[in-house]
Each structure stands twice: as structure tokens, then as C-alpha cells.
C-alpha atoms as a PDB file:
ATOM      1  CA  UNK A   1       1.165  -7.856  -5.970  1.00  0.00           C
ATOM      2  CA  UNK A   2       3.003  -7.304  -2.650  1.00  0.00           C
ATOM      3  CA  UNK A   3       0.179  -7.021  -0.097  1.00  0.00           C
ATOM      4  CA  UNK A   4      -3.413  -8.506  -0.309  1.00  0.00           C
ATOM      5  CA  UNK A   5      -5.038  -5.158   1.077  1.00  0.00           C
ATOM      6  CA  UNK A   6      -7.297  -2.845  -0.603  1.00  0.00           C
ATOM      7  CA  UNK A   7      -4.516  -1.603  -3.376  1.00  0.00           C
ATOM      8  CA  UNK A   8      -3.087  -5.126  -3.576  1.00  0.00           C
ATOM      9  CA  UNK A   9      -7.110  -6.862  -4.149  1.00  0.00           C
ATOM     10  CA  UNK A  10      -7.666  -3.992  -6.076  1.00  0.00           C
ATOM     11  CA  UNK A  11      -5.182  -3.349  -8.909  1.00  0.00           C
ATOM     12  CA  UNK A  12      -5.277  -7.883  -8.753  1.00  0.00           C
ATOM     13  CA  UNK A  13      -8.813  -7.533  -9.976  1.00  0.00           C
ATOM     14  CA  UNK A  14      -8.027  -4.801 -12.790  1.00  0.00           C
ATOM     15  CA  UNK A  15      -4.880  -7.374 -14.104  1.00  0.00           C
ATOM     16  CA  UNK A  16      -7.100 -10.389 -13.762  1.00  0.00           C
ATOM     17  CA  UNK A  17      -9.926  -8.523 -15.309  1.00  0.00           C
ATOM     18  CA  UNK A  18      -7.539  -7.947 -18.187  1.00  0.00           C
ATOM     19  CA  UNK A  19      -6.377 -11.641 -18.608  1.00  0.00           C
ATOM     20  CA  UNK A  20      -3.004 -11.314 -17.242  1.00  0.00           C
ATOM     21  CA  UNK A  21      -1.502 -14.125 -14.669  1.00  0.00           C
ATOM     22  CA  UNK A  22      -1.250 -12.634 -10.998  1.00  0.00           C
ATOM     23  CA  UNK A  23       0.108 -13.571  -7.836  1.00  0.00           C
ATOM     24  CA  UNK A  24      -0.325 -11.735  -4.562  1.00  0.00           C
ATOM     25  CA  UNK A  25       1.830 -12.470  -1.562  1.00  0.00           C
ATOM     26  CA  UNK A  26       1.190 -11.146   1.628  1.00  0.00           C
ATOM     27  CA  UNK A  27       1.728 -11.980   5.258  1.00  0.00           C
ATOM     28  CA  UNK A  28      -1.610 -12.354   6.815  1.00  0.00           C
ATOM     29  CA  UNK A  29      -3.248 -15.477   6.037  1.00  0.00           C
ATOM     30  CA  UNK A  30      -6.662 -14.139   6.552  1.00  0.00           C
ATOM     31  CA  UNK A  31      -6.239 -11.997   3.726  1.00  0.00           C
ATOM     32  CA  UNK A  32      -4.662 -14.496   1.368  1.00  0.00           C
ATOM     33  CA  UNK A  33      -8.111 -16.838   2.383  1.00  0.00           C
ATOM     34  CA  UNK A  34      -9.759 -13.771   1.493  1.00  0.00           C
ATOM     35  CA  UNK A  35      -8.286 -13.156  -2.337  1.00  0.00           C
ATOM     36  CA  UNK A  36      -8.453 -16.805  -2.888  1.00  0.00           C
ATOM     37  CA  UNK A  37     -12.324 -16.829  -2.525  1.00  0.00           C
ATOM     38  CA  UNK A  38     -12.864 -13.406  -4.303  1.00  0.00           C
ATOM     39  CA  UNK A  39     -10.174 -13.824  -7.055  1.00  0.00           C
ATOM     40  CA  UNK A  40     -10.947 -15.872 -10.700  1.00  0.00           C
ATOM     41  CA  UNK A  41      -8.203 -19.473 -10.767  1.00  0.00           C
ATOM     42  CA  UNK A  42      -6.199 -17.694 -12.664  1.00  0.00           C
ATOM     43  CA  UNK A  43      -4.861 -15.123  -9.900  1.00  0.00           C
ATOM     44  CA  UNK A  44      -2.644 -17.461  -7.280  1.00  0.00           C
ATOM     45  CA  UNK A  45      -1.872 -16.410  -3.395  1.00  0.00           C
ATOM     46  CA  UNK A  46       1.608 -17.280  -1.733  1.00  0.00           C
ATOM     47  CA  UNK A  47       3.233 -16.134   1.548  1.00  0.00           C
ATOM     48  CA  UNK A  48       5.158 -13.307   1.284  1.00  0.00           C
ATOM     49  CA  UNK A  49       8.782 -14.517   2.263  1.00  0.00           C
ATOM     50  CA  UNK A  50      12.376 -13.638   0.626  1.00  0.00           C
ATOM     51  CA  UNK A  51      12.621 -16.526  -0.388  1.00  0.00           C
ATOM     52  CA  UNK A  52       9.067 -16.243  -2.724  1.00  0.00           C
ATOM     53  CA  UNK A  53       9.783 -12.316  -3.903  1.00  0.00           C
ATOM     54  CA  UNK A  54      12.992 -13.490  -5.048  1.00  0.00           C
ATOM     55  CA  UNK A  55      11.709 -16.464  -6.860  1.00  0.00           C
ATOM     56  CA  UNK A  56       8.612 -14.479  -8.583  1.00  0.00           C
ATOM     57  CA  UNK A  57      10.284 -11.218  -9.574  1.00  0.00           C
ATOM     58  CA  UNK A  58      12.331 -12.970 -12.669  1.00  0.00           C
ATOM     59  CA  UNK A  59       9.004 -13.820 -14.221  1.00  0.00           C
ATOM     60  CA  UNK A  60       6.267 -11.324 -13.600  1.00  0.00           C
ATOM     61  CA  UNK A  61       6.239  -7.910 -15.357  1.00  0.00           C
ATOM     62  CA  UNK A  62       4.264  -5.927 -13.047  1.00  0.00           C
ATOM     63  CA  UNK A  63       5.285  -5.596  -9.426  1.00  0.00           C
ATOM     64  CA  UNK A  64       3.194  -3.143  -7.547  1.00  0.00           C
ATOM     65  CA  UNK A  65       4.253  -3.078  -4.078  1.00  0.00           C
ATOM     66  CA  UNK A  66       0.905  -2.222  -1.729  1.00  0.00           C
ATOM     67  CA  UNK A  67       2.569  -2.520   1.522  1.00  0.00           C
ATOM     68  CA  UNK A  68       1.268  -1.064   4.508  1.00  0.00           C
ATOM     69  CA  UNK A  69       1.887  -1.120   8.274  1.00  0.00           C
ATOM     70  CA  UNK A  70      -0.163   1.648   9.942  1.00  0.00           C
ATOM     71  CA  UNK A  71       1.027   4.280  11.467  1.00  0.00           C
ATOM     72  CA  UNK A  72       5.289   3.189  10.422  1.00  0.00           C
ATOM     73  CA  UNK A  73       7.392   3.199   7.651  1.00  0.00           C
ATOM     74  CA  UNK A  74       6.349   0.467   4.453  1.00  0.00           C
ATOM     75  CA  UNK A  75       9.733  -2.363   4.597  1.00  0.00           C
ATOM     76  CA  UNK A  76      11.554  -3.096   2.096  1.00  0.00           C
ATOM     77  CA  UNK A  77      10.371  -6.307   0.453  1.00  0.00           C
ATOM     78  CA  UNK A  78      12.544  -5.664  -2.509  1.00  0.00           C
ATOM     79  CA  UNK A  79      16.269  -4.633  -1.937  1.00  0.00           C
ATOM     80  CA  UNK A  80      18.614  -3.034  -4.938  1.00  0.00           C
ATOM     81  CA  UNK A  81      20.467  -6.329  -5.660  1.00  0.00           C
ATOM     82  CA  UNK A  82      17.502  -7.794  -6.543  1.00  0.00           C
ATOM     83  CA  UNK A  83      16.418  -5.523  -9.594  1.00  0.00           C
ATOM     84  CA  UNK A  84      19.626  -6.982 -11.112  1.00  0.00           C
ATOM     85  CA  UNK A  85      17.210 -10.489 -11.126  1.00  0.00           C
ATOM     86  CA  UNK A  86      14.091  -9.046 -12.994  1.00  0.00           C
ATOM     87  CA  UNK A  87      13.971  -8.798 -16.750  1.00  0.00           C
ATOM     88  CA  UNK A  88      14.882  -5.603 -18.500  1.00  0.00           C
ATOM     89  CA  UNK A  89      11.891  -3.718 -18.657  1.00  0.00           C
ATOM     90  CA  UNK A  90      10.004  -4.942 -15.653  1.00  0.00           C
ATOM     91  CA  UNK A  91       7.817  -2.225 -14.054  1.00  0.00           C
ATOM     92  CA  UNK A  92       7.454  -1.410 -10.277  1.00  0.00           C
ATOM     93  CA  UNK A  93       4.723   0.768  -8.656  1.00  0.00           C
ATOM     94  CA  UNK A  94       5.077   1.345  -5.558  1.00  0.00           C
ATOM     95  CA  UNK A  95       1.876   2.747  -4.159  1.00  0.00           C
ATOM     96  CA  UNK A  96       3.671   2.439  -0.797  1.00  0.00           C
ATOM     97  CA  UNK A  97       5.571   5.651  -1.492  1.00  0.00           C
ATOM     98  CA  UNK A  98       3.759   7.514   0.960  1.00  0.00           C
ATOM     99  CA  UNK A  99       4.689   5.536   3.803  1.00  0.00           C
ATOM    100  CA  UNK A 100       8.628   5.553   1.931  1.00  0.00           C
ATOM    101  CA  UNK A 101       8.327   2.425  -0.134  1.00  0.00           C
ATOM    102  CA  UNK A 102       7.841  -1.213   0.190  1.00  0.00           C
ATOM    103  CA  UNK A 103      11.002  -0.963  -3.063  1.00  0.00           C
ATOM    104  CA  UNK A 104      14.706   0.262  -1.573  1.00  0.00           C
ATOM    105  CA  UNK A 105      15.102   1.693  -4.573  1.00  0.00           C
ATOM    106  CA  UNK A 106      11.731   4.279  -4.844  1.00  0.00           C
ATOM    107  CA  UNK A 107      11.910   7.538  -4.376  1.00  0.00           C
ATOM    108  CA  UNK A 108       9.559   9.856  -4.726  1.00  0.00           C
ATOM    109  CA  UNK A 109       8.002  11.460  -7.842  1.00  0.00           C
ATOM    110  CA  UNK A 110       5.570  13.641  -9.503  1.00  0.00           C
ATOM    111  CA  UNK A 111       3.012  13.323 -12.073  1.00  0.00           C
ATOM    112  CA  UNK A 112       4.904  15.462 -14.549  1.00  0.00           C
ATOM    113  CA  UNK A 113       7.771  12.777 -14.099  1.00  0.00           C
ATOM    114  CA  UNK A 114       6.471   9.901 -12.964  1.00  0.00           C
ATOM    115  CA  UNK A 115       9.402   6.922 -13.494  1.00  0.00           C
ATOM    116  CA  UNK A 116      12.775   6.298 -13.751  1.00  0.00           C
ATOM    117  CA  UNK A 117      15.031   3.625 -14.096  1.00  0.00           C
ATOM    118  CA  UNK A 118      17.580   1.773 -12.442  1.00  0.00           C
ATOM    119  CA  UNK A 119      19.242  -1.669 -13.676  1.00  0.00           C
ATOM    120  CA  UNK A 120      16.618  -1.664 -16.372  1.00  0.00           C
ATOM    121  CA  UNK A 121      13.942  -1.652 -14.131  1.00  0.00           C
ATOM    122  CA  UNK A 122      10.858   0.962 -14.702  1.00  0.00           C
ATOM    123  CA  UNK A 123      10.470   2.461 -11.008  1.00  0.00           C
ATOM    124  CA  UNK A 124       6.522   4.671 -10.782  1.00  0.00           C
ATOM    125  CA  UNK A 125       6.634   5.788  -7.493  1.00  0.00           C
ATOM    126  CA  UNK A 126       4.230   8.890  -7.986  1.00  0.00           C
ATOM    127  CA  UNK A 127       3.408  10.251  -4.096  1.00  0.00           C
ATOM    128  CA  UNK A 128      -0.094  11.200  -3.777  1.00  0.00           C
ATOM    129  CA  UNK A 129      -1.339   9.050  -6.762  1.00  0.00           C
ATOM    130  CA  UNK A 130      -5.027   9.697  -6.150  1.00  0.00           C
ATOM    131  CA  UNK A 131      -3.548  13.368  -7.206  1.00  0.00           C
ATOM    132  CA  UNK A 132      -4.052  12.387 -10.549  1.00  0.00           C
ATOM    133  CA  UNK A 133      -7.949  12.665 -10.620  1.00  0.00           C
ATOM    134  CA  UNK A 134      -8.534  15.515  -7.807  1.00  0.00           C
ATOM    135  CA  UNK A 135     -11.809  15.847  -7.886  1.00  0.00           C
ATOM    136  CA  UNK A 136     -13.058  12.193  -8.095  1.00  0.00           C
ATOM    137  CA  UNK A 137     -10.498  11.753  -5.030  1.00  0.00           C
ATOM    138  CA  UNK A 138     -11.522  14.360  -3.207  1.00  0.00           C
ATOM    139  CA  UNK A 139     -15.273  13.512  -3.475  1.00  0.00           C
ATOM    140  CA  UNK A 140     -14.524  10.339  -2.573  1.00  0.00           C
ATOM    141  CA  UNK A 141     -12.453  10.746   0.572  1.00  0.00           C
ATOM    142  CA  UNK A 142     -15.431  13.259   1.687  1.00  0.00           C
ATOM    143  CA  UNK A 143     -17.823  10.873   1.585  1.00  0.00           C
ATOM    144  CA  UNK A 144     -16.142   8.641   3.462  1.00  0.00           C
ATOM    145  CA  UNK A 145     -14.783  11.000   6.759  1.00  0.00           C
ATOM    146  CA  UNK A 146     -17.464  13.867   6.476  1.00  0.00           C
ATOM    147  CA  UNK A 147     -19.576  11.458   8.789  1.00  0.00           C
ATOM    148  CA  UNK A 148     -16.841  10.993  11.200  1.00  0.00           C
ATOM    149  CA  UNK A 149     -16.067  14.825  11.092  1.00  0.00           C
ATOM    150  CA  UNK A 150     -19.985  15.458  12.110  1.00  0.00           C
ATOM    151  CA  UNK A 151     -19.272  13.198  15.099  1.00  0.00           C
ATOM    152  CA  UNK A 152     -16.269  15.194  15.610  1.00  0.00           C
ATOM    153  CA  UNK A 153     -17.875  18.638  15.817  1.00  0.00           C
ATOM    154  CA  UNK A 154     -21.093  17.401  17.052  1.00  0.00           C
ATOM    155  CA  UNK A 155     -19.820  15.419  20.285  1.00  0.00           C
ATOM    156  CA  UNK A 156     -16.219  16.802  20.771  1.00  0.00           C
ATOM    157  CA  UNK A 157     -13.347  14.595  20.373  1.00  0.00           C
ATOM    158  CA  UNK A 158     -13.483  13.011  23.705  1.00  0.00           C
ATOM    159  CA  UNK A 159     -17.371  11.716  23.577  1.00  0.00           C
ATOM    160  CA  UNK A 160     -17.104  11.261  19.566  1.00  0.00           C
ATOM    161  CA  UNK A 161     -13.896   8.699  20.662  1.00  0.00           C
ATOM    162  CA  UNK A 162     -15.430   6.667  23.668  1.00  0.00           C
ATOM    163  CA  UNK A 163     -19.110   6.362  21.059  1.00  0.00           C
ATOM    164  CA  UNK A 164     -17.228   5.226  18.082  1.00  0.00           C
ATOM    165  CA  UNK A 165     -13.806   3.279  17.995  1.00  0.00           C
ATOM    166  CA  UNK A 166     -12.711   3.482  15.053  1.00  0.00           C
ATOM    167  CA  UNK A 167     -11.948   7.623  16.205  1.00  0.00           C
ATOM    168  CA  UNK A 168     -10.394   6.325  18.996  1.00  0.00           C
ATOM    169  CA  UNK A 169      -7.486   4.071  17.094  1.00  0.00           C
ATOM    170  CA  UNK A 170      -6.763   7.598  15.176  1.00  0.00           C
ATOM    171  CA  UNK A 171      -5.794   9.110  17.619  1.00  0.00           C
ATOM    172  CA  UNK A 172      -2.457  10.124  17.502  1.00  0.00           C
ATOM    173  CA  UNK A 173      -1.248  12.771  19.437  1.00  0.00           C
ATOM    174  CA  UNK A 174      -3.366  13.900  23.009  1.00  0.00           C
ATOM    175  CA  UNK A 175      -2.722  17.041  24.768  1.00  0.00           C
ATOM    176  CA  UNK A 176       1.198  17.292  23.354  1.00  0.00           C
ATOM    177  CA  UNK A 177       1.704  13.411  24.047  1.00  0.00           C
ATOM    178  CA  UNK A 178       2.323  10.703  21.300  1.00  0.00           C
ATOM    179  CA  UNK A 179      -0.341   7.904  22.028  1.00  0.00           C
ATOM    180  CA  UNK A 180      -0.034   6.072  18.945  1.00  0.00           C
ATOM    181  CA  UNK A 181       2.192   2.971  19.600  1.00  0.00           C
ATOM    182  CA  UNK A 182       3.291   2.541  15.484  1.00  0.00           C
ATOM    183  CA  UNK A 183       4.220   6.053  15.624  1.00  0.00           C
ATOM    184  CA  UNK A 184       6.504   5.889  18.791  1.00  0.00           C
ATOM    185  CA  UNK A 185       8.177   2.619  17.283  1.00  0.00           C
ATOM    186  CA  UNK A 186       8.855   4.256  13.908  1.00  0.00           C
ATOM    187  CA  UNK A 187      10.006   7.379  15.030  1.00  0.00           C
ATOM    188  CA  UNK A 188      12.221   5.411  18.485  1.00  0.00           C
ATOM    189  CA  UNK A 189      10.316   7.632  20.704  1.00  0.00           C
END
């Protein structure tokens, strides 16, 4: 697993939960701490480094890359020359397609053709995969922002923002203006 966030913890658990061997890299210690106390022995934490993606992509089978910086582009933790290392038949999924891929190699696809392959390697890099179950999706991401919504139409966006912070680190754009700082760096503005 590239990234120990919610789709990195996540699809761990499911492989785990299954038996299989797992490692998840990741940058931010906390979160590493975090899987180790949550995750059964047999699912290991390193930090994520070149040096370690190169090292564990010629023996794991699964890679799914769960990369994301908020607000900017996903990096690329895994360059083209290095699907030439993993076995023939690996799979990536890169659920960082959204935010263009945490894989140089993903691009973009549907649910009515969902991989490809390049240098042997299965690439699923389906954009919007929640798509694939609409309405459990959709209920689900209504439960969770109808609340802030209420605040939203209830206070205006000025009061709702100064009551509750987490509305004020969305916003992005205010009165034609780009406020965001990830956005401005990704974009060069």
C-alpha cells in the first residue's frame, strides 16, 4: 500500500483480513504508529522512500497506490522504468487517479474498461471508483456533508466558516480570488 490514509488502512485491512502479507509505506510517521497499533503482525509499516518502493515492488502482487496531498496533484512514487522490476502480472490500482496518479504510468479509465497493461504490469486506474456502487456512494457522501450544507444555508458561508473550521480549510476560491495555498502551488499561481 502506498499511503497509510483512509484508502491505504482500508484496502490493508480487506488484504490482511484475507490472509495475504501487506506492507504500507507512507511518509508521516504518525500514521505508520497508527497502522502498526490497528493492523494484525502480519501487515508490516516502512517509510516510504525510493529506495523502499523499489525494493518491495519485485515481490508484492498488489500495489495500490492511495496517495494524497490535498488540494495538488498525487507524485509519482512509481516511475515507468520501474514496472520493468515487478513480476509479470503484478497489479496496480491507483485510487490516486483523481488527483492524476501516485503511478507515471496511469491514466485514466472507465468501468466498462477498467485496466490495461504496460511491461506486463495490470494498470486499474478507474476515475471515480465509488462510481461503481452509486447509490451506496451517494448515500454515503450525504450523510457525511448534508450537516455541513445545513450550516451552510443556515448561517451563510461567512458565519458557517468562522463557527466551524473544518468549512473554513475548504475554502477555495473567495470573491474571484484563489485562497487555497495547495491550489496556487499546483497550478504556479
Amino acid at each position: 500500500m502506498l499511503g497509510a490514509g483512509v484508502v491505504g488502512i482500508q484496502a490493508a485491512k480487506m488484504a490482511a483480513g484475507l490472509g495475504a502479507h501487506v506492507t504500507i509505506l507512507d511518509v508521516n510517521i504518525k500514521r505508520l504508529c497508527y497502522a502498526n497499533d490497528v493492523m494484525p503482525p502480519h501487515v508490516v509499516t516502512e517509510f516510504s522512500n525510493e529506495f523502499n518502493i523499489r525494493r518491495l515492488i519485485k515481490t508484492h502482487d498488489l500495489i495500490i497506490g492511495g496517495v494524497l496531498l490535498k488540494g495538488a496533484k498525487a507524485p509519482n512514487l512509481i516511475t515507468r522504468d520501474m514496472l520493468k522490476e515487478m513480476r509479470p502480472g503484478t497489479v496496480i490500482v491507483d485510487v490516486a487517479v483523481d488527483q492524476g496518479g501516485c503511478v507515471e504510468t496511469t491514466k485514466p479509465t472507465t468501468h466498462e474498461d477498467p485496466i490495461y497493461i504496460i511491461d506486463d504490469v495490470v494498470h486499474y486506474s478507474v476515475a471515480n471508483m465509488p462510481g461503481a456502487v452509486p447509490y451506496t456512494s451517494t448515500m454515503a457522501l450525504t450523510n457525511v456533508t448534508l450537516p455541513f450544507a445545513l450550516k451552510l444555508a443556515n448561517l451563510g458561508w461567512e458565519e458557517a466558516c468562522e463557527k466551524d473550521t473544518s468549512l473554513k480549510k475548504g475554502l477555495n476560491i473567495i470573491e474571484g480570488n484563489v485562497v487555497y495555498q495547495e491550489i496556487t502551488e499546483a497550478f504556479g499561481w
